[in-house]
N, C-alpha and C. Protein backbone atom coordinates (compact mmCIF):
# COMPACT_ATOMS: atom_id res chain seq x y z
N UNK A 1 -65.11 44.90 11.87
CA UNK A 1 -64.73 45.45 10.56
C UNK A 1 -63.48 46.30 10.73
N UNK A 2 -62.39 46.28 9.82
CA UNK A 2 -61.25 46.88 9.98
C UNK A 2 -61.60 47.80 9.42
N UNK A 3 -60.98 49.05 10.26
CA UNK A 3 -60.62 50.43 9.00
C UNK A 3 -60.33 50.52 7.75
N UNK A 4 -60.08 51.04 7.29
CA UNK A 4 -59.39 51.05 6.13
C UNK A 4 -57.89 51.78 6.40
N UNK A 5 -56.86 51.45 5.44
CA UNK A 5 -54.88 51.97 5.42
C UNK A 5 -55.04 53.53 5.89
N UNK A 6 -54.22 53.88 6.39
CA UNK A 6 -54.29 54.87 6.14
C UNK A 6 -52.74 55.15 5.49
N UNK A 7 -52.73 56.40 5.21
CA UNK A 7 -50.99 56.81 4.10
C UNK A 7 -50.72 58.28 5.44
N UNK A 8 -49.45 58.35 5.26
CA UNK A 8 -48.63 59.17 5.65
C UNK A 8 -47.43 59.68 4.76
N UNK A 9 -46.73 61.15 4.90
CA UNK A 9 -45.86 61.44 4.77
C UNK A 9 -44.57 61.58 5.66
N UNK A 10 -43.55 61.32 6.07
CA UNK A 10 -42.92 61.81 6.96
C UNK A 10 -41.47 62.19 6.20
N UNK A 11 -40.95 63.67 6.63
CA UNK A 11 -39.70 63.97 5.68
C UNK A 11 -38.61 63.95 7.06
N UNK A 12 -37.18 63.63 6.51
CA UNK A 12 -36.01 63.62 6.57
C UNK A 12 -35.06 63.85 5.64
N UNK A 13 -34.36 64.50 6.31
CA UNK A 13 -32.87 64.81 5.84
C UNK A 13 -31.89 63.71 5.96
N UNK A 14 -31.61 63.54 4.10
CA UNK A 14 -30.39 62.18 3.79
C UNK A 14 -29.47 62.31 4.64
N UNK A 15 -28.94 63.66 4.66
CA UNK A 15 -27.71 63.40 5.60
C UNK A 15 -27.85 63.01 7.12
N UNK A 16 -28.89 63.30 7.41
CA UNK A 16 -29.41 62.51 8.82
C UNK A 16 -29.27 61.44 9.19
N UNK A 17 -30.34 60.83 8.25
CA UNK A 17 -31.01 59.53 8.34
C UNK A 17 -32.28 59.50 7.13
N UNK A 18 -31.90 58.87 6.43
CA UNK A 18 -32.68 58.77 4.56
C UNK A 18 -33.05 57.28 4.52
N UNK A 19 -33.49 57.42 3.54
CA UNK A 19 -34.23 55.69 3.23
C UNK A 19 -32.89 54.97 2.84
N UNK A 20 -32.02 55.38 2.48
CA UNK A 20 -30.85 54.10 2.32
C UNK A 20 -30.36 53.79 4.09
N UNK A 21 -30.41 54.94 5.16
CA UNK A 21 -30.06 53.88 6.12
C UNK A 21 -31.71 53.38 6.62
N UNK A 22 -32.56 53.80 6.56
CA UNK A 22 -33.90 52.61 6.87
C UNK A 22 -33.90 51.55 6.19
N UNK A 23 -33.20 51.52 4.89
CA UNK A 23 -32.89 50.33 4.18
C UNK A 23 -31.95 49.65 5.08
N UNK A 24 -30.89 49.74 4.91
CA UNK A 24 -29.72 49.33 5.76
C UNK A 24 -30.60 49.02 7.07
N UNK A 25 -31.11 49.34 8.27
CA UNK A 25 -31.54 49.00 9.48
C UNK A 25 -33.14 48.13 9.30
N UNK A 26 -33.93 48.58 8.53
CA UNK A 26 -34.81 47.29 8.46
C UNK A 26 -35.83 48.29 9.22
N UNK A 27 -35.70 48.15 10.52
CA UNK A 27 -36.76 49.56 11.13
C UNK A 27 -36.20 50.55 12.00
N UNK A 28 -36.92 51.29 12.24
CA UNK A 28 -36.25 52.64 13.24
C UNK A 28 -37.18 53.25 13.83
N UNK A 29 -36.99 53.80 15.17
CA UNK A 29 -37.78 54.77 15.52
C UNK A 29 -37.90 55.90 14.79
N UNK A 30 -38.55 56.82 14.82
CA UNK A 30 -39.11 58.25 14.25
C UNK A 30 -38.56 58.86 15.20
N UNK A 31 -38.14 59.14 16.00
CA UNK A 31 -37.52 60.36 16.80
C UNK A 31 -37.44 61.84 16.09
N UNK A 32 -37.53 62.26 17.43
CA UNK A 32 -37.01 63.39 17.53
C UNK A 32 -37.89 64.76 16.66
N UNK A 33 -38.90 64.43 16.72
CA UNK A 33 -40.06 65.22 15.76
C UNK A 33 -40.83 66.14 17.14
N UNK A 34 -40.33 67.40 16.99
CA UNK A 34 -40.93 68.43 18.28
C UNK A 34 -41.57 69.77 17.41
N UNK A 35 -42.99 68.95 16.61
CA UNK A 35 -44.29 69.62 16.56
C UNK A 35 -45.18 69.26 17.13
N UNK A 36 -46.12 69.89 17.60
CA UNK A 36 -47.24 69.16 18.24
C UNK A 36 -48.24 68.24 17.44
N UNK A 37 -48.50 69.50 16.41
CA UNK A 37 -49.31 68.50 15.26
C UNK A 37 -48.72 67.31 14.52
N UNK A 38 -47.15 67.30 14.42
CA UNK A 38 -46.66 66.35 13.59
C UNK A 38 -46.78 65.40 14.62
N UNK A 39 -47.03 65.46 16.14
CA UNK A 39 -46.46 64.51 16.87
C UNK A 39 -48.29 63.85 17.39
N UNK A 40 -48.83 64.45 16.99
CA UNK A 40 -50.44 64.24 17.24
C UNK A 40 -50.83 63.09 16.15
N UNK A 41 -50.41 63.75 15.00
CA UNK A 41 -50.76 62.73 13.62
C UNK A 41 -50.20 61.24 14.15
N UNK A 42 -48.75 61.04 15.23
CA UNK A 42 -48.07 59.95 14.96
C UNK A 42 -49.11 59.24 16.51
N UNK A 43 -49.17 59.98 17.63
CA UNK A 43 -49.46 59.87 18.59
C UNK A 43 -51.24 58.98 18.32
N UNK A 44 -51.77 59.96 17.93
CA UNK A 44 -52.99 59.40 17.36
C UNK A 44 -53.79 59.07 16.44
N UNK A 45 -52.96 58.93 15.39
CA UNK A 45 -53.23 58.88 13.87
C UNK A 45 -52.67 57.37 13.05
N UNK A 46 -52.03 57.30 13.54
CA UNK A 46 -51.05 55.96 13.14
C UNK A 46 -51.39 54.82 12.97
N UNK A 47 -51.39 53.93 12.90
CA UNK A 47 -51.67 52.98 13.39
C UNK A 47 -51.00 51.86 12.45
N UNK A 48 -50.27 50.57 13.02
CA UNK A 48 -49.26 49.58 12.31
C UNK A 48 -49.93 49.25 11.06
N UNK A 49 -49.30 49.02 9.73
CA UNK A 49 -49.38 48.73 8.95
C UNK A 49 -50.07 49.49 8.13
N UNK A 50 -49.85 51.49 8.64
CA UNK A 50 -50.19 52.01 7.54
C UNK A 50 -49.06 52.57 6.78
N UNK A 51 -48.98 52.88 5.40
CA UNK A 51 -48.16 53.27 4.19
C UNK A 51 -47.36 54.90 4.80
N UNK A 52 -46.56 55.00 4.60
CA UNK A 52 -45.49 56.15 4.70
C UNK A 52 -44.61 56.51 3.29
N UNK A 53 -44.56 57.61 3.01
CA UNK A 53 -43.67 58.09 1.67
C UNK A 53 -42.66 58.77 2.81
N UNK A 54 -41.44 58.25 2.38
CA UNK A 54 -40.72 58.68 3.12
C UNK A 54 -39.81 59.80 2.20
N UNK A 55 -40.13 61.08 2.73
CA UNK A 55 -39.32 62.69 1.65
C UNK A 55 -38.32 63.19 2.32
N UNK A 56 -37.19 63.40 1.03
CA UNK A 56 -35.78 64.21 1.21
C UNK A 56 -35.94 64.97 1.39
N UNK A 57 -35.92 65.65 3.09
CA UNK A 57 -35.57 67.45 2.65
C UNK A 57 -34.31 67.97 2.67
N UNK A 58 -34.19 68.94 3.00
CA UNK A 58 -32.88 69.70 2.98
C UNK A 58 -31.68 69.45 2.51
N UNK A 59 -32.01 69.32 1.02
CA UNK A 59 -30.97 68.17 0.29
C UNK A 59 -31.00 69.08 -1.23
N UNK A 60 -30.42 68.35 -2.09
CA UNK A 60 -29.39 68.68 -3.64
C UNK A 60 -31.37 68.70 -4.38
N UNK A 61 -31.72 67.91 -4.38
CA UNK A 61 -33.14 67.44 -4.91
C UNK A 61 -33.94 67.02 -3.88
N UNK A 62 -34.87 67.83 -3.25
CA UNK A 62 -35.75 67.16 -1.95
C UNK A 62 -37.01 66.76 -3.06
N UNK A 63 -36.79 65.32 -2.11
CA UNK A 63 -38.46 64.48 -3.21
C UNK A 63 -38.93 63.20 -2.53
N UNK A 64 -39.91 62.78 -2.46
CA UNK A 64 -39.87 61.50 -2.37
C UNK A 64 -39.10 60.13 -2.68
N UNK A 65 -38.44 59.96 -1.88
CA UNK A 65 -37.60 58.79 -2.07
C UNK A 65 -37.87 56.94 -1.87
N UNK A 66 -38.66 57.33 -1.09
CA UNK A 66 -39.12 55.66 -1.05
C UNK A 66 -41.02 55.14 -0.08
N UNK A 67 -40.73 53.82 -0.34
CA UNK A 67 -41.82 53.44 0.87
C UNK A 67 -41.47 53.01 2.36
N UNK A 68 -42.55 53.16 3.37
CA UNK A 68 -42.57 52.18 4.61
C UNK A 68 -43.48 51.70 4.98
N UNK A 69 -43.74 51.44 5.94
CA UNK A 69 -45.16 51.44 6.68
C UNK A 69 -44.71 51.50 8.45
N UNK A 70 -45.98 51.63 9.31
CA UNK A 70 -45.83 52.46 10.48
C UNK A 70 -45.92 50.60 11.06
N UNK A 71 -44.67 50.38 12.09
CA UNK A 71 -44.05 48.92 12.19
C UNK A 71 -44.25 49.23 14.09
N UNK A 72 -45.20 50.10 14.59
CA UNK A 72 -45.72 49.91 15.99
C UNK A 72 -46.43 50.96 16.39
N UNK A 73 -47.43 50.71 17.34
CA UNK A 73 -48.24 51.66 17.84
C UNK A 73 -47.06 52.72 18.95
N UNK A 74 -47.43 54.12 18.71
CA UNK A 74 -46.64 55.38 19.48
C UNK A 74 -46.59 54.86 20.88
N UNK A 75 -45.56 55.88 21.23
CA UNK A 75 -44.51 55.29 22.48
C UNK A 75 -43.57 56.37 22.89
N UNK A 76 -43.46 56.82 23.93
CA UNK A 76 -42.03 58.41 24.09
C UNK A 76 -41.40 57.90 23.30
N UNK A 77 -41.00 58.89 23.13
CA UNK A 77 -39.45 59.16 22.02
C UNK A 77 -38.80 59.57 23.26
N UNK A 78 -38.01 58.38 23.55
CA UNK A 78 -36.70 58.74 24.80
C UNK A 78 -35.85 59.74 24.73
N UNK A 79 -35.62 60.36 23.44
CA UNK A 79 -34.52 61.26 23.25
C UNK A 79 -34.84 62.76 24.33
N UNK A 80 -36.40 62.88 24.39
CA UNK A 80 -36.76 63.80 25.06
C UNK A 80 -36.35 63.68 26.57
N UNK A 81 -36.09 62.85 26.86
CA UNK A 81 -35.71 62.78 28.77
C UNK A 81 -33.75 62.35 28.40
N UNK A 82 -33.27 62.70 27.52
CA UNK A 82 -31.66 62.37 27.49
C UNK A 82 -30.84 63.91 27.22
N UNK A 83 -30.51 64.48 28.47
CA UNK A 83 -29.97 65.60 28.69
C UNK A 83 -28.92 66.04 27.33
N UNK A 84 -28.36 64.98 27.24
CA UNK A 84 -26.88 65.07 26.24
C UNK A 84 -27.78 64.79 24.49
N UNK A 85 -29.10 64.46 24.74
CA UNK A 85 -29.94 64.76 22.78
C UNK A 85 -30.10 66.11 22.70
N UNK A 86 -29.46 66.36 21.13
CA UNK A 86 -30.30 67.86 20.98
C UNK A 86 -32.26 67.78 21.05
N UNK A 87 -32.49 66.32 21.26
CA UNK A 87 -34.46 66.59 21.53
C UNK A 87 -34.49 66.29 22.57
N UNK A 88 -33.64 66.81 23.60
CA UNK A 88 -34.21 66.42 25.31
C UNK A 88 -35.09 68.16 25.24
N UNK A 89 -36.22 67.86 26.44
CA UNK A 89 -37.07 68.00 26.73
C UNK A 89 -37.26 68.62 28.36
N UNK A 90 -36.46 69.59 28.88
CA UNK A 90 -36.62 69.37 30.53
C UNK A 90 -38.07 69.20 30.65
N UNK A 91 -39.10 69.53 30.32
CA UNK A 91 -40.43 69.41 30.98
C UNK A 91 -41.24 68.96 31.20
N UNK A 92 -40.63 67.67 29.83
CA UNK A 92 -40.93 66.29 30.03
C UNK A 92 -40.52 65.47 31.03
N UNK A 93 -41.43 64.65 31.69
CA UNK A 93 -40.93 63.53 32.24
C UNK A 93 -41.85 61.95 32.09
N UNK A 94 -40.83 61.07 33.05
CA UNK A 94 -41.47 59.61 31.97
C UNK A 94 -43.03 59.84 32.63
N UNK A 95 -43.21 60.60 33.63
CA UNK A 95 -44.96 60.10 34.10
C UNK A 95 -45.71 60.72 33.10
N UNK A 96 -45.09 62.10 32.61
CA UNK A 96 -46.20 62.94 31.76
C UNK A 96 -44.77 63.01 30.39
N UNK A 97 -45.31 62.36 29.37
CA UNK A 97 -43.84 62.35 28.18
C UNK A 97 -44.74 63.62 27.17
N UNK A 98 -43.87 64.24 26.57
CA UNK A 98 -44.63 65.24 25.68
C UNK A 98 -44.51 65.14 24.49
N UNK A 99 -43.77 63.78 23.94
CA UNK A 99 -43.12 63.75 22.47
C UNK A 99 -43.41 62.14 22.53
N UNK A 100 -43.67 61.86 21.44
CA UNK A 100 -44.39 60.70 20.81
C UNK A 100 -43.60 60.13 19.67
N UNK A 101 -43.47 58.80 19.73
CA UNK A 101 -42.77 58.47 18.00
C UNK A 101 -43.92 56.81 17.96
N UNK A 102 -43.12 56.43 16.73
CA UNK A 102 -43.14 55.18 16.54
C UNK A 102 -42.24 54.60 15.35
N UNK A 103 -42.45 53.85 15.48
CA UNK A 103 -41.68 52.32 14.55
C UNK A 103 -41.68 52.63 13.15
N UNK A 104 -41.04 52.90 11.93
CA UNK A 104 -41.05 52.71 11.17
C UNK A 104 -39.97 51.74 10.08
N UNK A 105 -40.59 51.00 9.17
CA UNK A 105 -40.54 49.65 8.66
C UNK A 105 -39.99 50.10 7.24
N UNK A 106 -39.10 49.77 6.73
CA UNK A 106 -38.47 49.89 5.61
C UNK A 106 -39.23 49.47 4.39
N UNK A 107 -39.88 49.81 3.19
CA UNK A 107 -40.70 48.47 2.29
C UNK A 107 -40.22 49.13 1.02
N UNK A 108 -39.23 49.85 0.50
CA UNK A 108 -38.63 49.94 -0.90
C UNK A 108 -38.55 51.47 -1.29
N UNK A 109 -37.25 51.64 -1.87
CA UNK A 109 -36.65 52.68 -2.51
C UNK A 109 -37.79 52.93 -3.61
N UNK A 110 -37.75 54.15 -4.06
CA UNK A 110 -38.87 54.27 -5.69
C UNK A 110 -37.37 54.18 -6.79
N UNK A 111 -38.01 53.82 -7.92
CA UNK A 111 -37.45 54.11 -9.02
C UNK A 111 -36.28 54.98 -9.19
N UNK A 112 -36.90 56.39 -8.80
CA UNK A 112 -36.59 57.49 -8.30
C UNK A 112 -37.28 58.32 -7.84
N UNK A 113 -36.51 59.10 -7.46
CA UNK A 113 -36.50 60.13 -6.13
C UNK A 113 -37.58 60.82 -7.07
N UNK A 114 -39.13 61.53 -6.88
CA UNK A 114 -39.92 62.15 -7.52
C UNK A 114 -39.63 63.99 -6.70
N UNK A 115 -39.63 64.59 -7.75
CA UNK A 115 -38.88 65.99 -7.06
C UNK A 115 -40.34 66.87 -6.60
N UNK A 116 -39.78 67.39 -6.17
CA UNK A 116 -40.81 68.48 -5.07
C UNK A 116 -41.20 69.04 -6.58
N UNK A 117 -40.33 69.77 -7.12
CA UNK A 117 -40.67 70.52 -8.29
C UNK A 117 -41.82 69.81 -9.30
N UNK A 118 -41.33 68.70 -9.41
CA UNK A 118 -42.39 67.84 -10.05
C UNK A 118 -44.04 67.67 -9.43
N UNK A 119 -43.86 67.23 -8.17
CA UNK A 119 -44.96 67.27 -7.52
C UNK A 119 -45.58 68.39 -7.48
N UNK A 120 -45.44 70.04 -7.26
CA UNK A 120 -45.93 70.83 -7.52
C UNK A 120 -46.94 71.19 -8.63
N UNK A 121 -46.11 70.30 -9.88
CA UNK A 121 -47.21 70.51 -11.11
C UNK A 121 -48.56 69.75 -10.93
N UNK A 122 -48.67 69.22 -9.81
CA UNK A 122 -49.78 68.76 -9.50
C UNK A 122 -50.65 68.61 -8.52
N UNK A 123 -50.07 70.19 -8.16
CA UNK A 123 -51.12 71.04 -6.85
C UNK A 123 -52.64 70.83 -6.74
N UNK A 124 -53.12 71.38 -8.15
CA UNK A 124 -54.84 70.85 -8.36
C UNK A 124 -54.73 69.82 -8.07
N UNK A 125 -54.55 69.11 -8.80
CA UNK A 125 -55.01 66.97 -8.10
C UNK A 125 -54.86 66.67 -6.89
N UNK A 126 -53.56 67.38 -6.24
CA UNK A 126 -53.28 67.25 -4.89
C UNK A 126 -54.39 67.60 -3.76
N UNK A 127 -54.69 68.85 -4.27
CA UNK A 127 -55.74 69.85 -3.12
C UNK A 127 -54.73 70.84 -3.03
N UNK A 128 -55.88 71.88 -2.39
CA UNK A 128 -55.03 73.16 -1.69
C UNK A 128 -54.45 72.83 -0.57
N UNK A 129 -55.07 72.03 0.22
CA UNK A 129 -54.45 71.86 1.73
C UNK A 129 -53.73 70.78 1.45
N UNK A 130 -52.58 70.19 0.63
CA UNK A 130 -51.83 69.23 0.57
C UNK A 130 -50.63 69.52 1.41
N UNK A 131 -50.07 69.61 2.29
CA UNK A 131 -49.35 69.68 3.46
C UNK A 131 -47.81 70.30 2.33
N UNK A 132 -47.52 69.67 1.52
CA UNK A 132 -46.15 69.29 0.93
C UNK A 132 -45.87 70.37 0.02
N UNK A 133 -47.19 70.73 -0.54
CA UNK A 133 -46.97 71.69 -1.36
C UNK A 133 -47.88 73.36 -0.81
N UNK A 134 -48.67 73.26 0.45
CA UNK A 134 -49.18 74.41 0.97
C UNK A 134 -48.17 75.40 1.28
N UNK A 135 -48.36 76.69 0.89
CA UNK A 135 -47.38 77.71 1.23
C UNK A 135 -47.62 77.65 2.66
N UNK A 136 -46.12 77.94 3.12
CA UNK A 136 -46.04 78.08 4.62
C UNK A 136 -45.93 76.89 5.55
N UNK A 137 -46.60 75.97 5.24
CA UNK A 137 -46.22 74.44 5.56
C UNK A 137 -45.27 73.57 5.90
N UNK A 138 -44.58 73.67 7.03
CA UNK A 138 -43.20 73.28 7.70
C UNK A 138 -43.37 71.99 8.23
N UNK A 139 -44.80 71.31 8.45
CA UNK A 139 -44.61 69.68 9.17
C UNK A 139 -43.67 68.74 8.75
N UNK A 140 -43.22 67.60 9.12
CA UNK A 140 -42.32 67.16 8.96
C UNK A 140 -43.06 65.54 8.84
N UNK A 141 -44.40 65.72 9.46
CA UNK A 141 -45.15 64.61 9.72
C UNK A 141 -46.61 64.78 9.19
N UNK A 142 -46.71 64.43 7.83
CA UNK A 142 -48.52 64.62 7.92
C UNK A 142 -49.31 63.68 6.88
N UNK A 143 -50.78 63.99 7.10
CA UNK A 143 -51.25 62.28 6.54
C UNK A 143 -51.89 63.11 5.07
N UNK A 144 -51.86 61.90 4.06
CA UNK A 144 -51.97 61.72 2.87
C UNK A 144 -53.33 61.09 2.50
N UNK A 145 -53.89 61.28 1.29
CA UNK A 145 -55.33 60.04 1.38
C UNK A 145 -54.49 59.48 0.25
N UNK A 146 -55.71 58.48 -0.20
CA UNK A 146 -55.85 57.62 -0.72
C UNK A 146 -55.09 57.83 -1.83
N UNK A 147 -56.24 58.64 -2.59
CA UNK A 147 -55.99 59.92 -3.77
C UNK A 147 -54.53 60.15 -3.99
N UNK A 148 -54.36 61.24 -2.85
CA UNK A 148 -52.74 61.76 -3.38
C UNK A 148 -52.01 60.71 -3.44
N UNK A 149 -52.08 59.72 -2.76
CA UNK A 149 -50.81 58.56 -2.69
C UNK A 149 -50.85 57.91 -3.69
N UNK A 150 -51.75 57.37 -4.40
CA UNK A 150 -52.58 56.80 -5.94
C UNK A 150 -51.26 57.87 -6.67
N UNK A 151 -52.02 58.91 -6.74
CA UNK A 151 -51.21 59.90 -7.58
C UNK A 151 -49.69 60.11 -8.02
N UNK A 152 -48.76 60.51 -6.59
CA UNK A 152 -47.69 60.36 -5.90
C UNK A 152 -47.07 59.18 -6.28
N UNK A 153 -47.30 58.04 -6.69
CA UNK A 153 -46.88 57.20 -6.74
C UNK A 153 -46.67 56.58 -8.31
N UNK A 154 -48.20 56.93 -8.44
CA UNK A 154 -48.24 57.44 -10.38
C UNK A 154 -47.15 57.88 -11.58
N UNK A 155 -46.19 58.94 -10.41
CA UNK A 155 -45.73 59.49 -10.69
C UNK A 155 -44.36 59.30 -10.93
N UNK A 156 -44.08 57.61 -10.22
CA UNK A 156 -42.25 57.11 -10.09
C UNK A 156 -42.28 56.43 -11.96
C-alpha cells in the first residue's frame, strides 16, 4: 500500500533563483539550505513525487508563486564540501555530509503570485502552527497538509 502525497513548502528569493528560472531549467537541486530542521524535513521527509509551493521571499511582494514536486530522493548538497560556496561547510566531509538536498521538478507558475498578506487572512484555517504565517518562523523548508494546500491553492 502506498502512502499517501505528501505537500511541502520551500521559499526562495527571485533574485536568486525563483520559479521562472525552475521554469527555464526543468529541475534543480535545492541547495544550500543550512537549517537543521529545514534540512531534516528534506533529508527525511521527502519523498519523489511529493507537491512543493514554491514562495517568494525577500522580494517587492513575497507569496507563493508556483508548483513542483520533489524529482529525487536526498543526497549532500555538494556546495557544503566547495571551499569557494558561500554553503561550504569545513566540518563536513563526504564520509559524514551534514547538509542534505534534493531534486526539485518544475510543474507550473500560479495564476498569480498569492501574497503573504493575503494568506495571513487565513491564519484560523491555516492553524496556529502553520510555519508561513507563525510568529518567529524563519524555515525556509517546511511541510504542509493536505488541508492548507486545498486551501492555498483555493486561493490563486
Amino acid at each position: 500500500m502506498s502512502k499517501a502525497k505528501r505537500y511541502w513548502m520551500m521559499k526562495s528569493e527571485p533574485d536568486a533563483f525563483g520559479i521562472d528560472d525552475l521554469e527555464r531549467v526543468g529541475t534543480e537541486p535545492w541547495n544550500g539550505v543550512r537549517n537543521y530542521q529545514a534540512r531534516n524535513f528534506m533529508r527525511d521527509g521527502m519523498r519523489v513525487g511529493d507537491g512543493v509551493m514554491i514562495y517568494h521571499s525577500n522580494c517587492k511582494v513575497p507569496g507563493i508563486a508556483g508548483l513542483a514536486r520533489v524529482a529525487s530522493i536526498a543526497y549532500p548538497d555538494e556546495t557544503q564540501f566547495d571551499p569557494k560556496s558561500k554553503y561550504f561547510d569545513e566540518k563536513a566531509t563526504r564520509e559524514q555530509p551534514r547538509w542534505f538536498l534534493v531534486d526539485v521538478a518544475f510543474e507550473r507558475k500560479l495564476k498569480r503570485v498569492i501574497p503573504l498578506e493575503e494568506i495571513r487572512g487565513y491564519t484560523d484555517a491555516l492553524g496556529e502552527g502553520f510555519a508561513l504565517t507563525a510568529k518567529g518562523s524563519r524555515l525556509s523548508v517546511f511541510p504542509v497538509t493536505a488541508a492548507q494546500w486545498k486551501l492555498l491553492l483555493s486561493l490563486e
